[in-house]
Protein backbone atom coordinates (compact mmCIF):
# COMPACT_ATOMS: atom_id res chain seq x y z
CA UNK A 1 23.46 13.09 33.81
CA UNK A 2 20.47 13.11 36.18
CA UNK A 3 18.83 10.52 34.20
CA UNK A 4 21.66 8.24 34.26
CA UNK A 5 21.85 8.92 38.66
CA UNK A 6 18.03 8.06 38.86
CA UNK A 7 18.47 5.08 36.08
CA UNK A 8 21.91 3.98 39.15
CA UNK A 9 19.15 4.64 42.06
CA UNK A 10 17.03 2.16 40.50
CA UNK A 11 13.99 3.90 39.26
CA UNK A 12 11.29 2.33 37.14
CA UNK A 13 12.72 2.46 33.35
CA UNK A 14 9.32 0.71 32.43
CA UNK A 15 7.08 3.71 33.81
CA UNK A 16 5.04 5.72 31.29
CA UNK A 17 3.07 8.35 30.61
CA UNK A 18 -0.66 9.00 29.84
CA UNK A 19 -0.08 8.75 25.87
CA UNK A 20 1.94 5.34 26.46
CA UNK A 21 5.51 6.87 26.50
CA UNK A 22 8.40 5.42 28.18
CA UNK A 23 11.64 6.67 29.26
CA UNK A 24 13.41 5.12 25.90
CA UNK A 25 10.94 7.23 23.54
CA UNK A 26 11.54 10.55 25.20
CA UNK A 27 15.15 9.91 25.07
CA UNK A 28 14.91 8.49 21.49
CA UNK A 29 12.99 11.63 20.51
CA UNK A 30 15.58 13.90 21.81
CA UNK A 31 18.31 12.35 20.79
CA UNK A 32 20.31 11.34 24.12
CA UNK A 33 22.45 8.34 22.12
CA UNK A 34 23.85 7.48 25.75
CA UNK A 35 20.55 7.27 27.59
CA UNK A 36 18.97 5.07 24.87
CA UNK A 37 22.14 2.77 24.88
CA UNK A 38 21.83 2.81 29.22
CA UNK A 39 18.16 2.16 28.98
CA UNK A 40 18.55 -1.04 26.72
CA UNK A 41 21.62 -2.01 28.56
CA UNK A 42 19.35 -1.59 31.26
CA UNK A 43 16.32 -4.04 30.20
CA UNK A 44 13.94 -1.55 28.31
CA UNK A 45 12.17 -3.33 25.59
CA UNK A 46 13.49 -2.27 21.91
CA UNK A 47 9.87 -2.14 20.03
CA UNK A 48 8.38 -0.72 23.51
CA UNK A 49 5.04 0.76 21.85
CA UNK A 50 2.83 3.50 22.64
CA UNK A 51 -0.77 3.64 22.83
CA UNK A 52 -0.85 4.73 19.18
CA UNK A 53 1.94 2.03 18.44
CA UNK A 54 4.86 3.97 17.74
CA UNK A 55 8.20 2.26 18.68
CA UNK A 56 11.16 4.17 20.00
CA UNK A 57 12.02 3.92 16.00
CA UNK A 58 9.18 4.90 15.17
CA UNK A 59 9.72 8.31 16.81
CA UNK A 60 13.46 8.55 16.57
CA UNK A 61 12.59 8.68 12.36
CA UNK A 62 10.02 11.28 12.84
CA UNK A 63 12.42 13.61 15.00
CA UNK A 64 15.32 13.04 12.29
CA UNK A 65 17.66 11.28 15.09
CA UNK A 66 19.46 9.14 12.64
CA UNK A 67 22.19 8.18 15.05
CA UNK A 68 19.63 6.90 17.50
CA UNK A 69 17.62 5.27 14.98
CA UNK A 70 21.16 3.53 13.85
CA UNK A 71 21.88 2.32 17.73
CA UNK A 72 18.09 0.93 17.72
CA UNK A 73 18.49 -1.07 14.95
CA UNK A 74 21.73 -2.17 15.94
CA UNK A 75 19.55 -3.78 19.35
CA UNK A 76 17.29 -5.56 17.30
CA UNK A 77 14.42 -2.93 16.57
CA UNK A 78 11.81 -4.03 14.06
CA UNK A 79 12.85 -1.13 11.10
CA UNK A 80 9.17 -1.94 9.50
CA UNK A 81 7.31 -2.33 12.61
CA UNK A 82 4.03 -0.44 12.31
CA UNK A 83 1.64 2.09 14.23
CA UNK A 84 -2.13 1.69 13.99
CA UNK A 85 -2.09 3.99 11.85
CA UNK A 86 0.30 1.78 9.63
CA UNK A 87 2.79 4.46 9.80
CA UNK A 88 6.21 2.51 9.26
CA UNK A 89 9.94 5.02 10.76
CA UNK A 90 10.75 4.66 7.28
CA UNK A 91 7.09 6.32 6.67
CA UNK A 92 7.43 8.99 9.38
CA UNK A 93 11.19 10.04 8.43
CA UNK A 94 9.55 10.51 4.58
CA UNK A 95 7.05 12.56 5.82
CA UNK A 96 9.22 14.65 8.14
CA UNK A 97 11.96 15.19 5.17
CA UNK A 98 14.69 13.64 6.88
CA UNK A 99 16.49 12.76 4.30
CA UNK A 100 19.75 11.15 5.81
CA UNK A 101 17.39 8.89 7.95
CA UNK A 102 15.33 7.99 5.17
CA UNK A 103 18.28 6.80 3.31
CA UNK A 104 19.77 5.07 5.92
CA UNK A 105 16.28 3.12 6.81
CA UNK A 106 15.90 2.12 2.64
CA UNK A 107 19.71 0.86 2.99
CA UNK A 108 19.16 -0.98 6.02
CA UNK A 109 15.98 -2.92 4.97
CA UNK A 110 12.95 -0.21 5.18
CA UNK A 111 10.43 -1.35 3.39
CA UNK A 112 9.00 1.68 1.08
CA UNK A 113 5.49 -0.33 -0.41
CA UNK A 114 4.17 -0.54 3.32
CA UNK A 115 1.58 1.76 3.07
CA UNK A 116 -0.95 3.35 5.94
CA UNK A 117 -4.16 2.68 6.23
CA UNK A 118 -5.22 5.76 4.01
CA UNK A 119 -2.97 3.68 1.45
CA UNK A 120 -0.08 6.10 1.70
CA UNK A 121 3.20 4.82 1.10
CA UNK A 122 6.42 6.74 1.80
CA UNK A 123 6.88 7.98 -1.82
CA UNK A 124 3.24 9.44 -1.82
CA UNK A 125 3.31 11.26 1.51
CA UNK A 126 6.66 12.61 0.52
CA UNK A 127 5.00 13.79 -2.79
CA UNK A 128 2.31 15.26 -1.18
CA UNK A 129 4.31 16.95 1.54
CA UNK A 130 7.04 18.37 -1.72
CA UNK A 131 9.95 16.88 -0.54
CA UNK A 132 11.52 16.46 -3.95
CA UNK A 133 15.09 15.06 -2.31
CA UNK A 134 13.27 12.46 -0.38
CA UNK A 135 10.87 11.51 -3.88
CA UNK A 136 14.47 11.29 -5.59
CA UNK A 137 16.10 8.94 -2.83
CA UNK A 138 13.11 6.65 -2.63
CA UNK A 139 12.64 6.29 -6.68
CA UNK A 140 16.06 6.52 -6.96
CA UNK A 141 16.29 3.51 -4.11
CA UNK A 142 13.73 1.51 -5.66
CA UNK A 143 14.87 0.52 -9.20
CA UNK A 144 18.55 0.39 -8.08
CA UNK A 145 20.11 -2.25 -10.38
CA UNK A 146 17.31 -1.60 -12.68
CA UNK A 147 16.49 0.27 -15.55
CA UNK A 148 15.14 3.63 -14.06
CA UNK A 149 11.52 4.31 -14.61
CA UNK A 150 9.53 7.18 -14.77
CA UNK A 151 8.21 7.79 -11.12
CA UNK A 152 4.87 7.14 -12.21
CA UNK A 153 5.98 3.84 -13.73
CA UNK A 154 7.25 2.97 -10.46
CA UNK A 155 3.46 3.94 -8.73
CA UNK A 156 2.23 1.53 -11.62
CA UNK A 157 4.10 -1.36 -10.71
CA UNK A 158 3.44 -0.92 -6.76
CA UNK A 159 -0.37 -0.23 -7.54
CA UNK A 160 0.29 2.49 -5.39
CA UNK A 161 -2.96 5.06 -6.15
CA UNK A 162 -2.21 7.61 -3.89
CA UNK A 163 1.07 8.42 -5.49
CA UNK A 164 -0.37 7.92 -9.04
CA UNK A 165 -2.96 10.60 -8.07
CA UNK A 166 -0.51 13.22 -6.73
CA UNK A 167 1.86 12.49 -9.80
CA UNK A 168 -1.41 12.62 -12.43
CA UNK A 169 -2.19 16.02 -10.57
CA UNK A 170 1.03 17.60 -10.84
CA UNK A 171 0.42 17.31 -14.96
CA UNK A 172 2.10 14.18 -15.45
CA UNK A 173 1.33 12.57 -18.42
CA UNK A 174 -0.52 9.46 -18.09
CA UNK A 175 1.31 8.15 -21.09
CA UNK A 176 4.71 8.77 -20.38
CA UNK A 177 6.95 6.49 -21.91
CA UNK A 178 9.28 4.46 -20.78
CA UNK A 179 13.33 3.96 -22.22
CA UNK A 180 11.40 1.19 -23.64
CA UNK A 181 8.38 2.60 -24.50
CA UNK A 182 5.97 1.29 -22.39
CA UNK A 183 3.07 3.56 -20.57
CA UNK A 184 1.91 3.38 -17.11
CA UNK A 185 -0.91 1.21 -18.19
CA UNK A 186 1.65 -1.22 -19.84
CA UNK A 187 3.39 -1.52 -16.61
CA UNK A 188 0.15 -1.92 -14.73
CA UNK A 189 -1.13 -4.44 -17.14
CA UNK A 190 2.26 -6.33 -16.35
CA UNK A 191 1.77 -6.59 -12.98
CA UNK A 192 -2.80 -7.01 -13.00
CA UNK A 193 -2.97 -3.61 -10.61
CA UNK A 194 -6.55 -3.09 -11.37
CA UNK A 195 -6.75 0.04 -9.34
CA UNK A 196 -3.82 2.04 -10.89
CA UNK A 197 -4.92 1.02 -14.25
CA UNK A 198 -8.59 2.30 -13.04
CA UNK A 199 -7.26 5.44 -12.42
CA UNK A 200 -4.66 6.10 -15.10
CA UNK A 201 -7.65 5.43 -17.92
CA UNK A 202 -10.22 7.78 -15.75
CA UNK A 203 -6.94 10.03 -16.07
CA UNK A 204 -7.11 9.70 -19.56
CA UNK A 205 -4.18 7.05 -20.49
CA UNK A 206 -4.48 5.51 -23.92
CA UNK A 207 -5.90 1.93 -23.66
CA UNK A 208 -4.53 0.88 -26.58
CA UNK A 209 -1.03 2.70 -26.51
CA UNK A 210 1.30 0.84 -28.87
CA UNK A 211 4.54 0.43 -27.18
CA UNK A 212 7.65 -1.26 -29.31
CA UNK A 213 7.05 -3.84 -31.82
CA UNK A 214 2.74 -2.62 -31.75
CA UNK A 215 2.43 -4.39 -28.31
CA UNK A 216 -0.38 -2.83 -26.30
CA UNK A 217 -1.47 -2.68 -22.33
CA UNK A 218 -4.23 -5.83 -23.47
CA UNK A 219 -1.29 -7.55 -25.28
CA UNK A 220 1.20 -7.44 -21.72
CA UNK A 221 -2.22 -8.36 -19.95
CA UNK A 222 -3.02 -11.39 -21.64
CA UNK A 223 0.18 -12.48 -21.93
CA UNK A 224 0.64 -12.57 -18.30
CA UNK A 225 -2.56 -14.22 -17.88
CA UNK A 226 -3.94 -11.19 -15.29
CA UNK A 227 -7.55 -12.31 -15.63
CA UNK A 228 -9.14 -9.14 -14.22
CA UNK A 229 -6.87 -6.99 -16.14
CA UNK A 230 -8.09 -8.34 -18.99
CA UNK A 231 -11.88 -7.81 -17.79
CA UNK A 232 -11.32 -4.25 -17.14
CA UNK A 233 -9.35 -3.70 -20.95
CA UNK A 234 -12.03 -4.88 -22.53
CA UNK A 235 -14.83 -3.56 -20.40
CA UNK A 236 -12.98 -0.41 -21.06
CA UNK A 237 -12.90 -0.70 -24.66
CA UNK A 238 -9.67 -1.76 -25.65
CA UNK A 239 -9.12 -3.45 -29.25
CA UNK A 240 -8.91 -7.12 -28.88
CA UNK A 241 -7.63 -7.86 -32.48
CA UNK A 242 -4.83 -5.23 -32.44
CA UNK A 243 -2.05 -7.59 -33.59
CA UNK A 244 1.81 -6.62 -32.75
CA UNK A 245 4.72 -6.61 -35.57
CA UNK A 246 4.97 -10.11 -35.56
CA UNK A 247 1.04 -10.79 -35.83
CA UNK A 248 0.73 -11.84 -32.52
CA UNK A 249 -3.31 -11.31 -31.80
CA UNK A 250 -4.41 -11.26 -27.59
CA UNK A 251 -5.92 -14.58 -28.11
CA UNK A 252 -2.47 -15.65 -29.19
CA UNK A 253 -1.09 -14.08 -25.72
CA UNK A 254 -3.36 -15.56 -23.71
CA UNK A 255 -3.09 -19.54 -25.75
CA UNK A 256 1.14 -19.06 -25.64
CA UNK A 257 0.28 -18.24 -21.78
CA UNK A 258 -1.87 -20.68 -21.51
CA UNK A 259 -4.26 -18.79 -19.51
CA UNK A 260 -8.13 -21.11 -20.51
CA UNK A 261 -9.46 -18.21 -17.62
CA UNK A 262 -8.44 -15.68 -19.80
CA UNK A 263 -8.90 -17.16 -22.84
CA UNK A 264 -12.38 -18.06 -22.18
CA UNK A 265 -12.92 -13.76 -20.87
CA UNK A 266 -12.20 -12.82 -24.27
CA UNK A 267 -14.27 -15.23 -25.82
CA UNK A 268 -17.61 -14.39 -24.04
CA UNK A 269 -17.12 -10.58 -24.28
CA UNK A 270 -19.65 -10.02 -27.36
CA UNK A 271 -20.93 -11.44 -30.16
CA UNK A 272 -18.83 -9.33 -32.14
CA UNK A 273 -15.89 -10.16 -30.34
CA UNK A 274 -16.55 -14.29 -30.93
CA UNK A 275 -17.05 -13.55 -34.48
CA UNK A 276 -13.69 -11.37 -34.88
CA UNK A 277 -12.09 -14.56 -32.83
CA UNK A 278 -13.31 -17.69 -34.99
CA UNK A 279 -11.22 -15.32 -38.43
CA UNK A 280 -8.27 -15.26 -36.51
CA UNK A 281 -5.75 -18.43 -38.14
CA UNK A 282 -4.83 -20.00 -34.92
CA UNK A 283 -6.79 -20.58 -31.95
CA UNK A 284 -5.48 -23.41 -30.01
CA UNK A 285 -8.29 -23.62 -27.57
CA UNK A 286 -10.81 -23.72 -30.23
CA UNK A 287 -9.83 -26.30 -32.07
């Protein structure tokens, strides 16, 4: 109530602190739903930052104040705005296990693949930190609609390392399967995340895991014309005449993708590797 006679007498709302912090962050961080709705009525700016960058959102998510962080968004505050750091509210709620504000920021647009400048997105910090409800609502979040995956899947397909790491440390296996049978490495194949699929086979993942119908990580790869992908596989050792069910060879992949960058990766390998190509019946780019 004093706040609200100084705010009628006219006092500077735009006066800070010597770490940046205004009159709308304190009263985001404690909460005061009235004060923040006077302030803004009032002229204070919504994505006001402070010297680190953090927006009144920012620090209404890290002190759990989901009805504040509900009002600021309602006024326009940027929900992925983020701090030098690259800390995102959606980040900072994650970290703080606040898990009615996380799930109100993921159903409200947060985005959960923004990741800090350490590369930590929201689902690794919360790993890290153990706050199994808040890995469930974000995994959960993330392949609504979907087919679930396997949380390390889901670290696959966002080429998200950190969370790999934390899930590969926690004995996960590095070949999980899928409903559908595909690994980790299938998934990041999919996708050409070079650095997930760098870690996953220094983790021990099976570079030539046969998924459904024989199909392997080089097989997805080539397919999807993911150049670099490719380079790694085979650097790494992986069998380029594996052929699936239906006899489909990676040179096949890569012609029925028509990927000639690809193509020609495979065909400059070895020696060995031209010779096992120029058997093979069919090689469109060859002929």
């Amino acid at each position: 109530d004093k706040v609200l006679e100084f705010l009628k007498d006219g006092v500077d709302i735009s006066t800070c602190n010597q770490n940046g912090l205004n009159a709308l962050h304190l009263a985001a961080k404690e909460g005061h739903e009235d004060l923040v709705e006077e302030l803004l009525e009032r002229g204070s700016a919504v994505d006001s930052a402070t010297k680190k960058g953090n927006t009144a959102l920012h620090i209404a998510s890290l002190a759990g104040q989901k009805e504040v962080a509900r009002l600021l968004l309602k006024r326009g505050a940027d929900i992925n705005a983020q701090s030098q750091n690259g800390f995102t509210p959606l980040y900072m709620a994650a970290q703080e296990n606040h898990l009615e504000v996380v799930r109100y920021l993921l159903e409200n647009g947060g985005n959960q693949s923004a990741a800090t400048e350490d590369g930590f997105t929201p689902l690794a910090i919360a790993l890290q930190q153990c706050h199994n409800q808040v890995v469930s609502l974000l995994l959960e979040h993330d392949t609504k609609g979907k087919v679930r995956l396997p949380a390390l899947h889901i670290a696959a397909r966002k080429d998200d390392t950190k969370a790999a790491a934390l899930l590969l440390q926690n004995d996960h296996n590095a070949d999980v399967q899928s409903k559908s049978g595909f690994t980790p490495l299938h998934i990041a194949a999919h996708y050409g995340n070079v650095n997930v699929s760098t870690l996953l086979l220094n983790r021990g993942a099976a570079i030539d895991f046969t998924a459904r119908n024989g199909i392997t990580p080089l097989h997805v790869a080539s397919k999807r014309g993911n150049t670099n992908m490719v380079a790694l596989l085979l650097d790494r050792g992986a069998q380029i005449d594996a052929k699936t069910r239906v006899s489909t060879t990676h040179t096949h992949s890569l012609s029925l993708s028509l990927s000639l960058t690809t193509t020609t990766i495979i065909i400059t390998t070895t020696t060995t590797t031209i010779t096992k190509l120029l058997s093979l019946p069919y090689l469109p780019y060859l002929e």
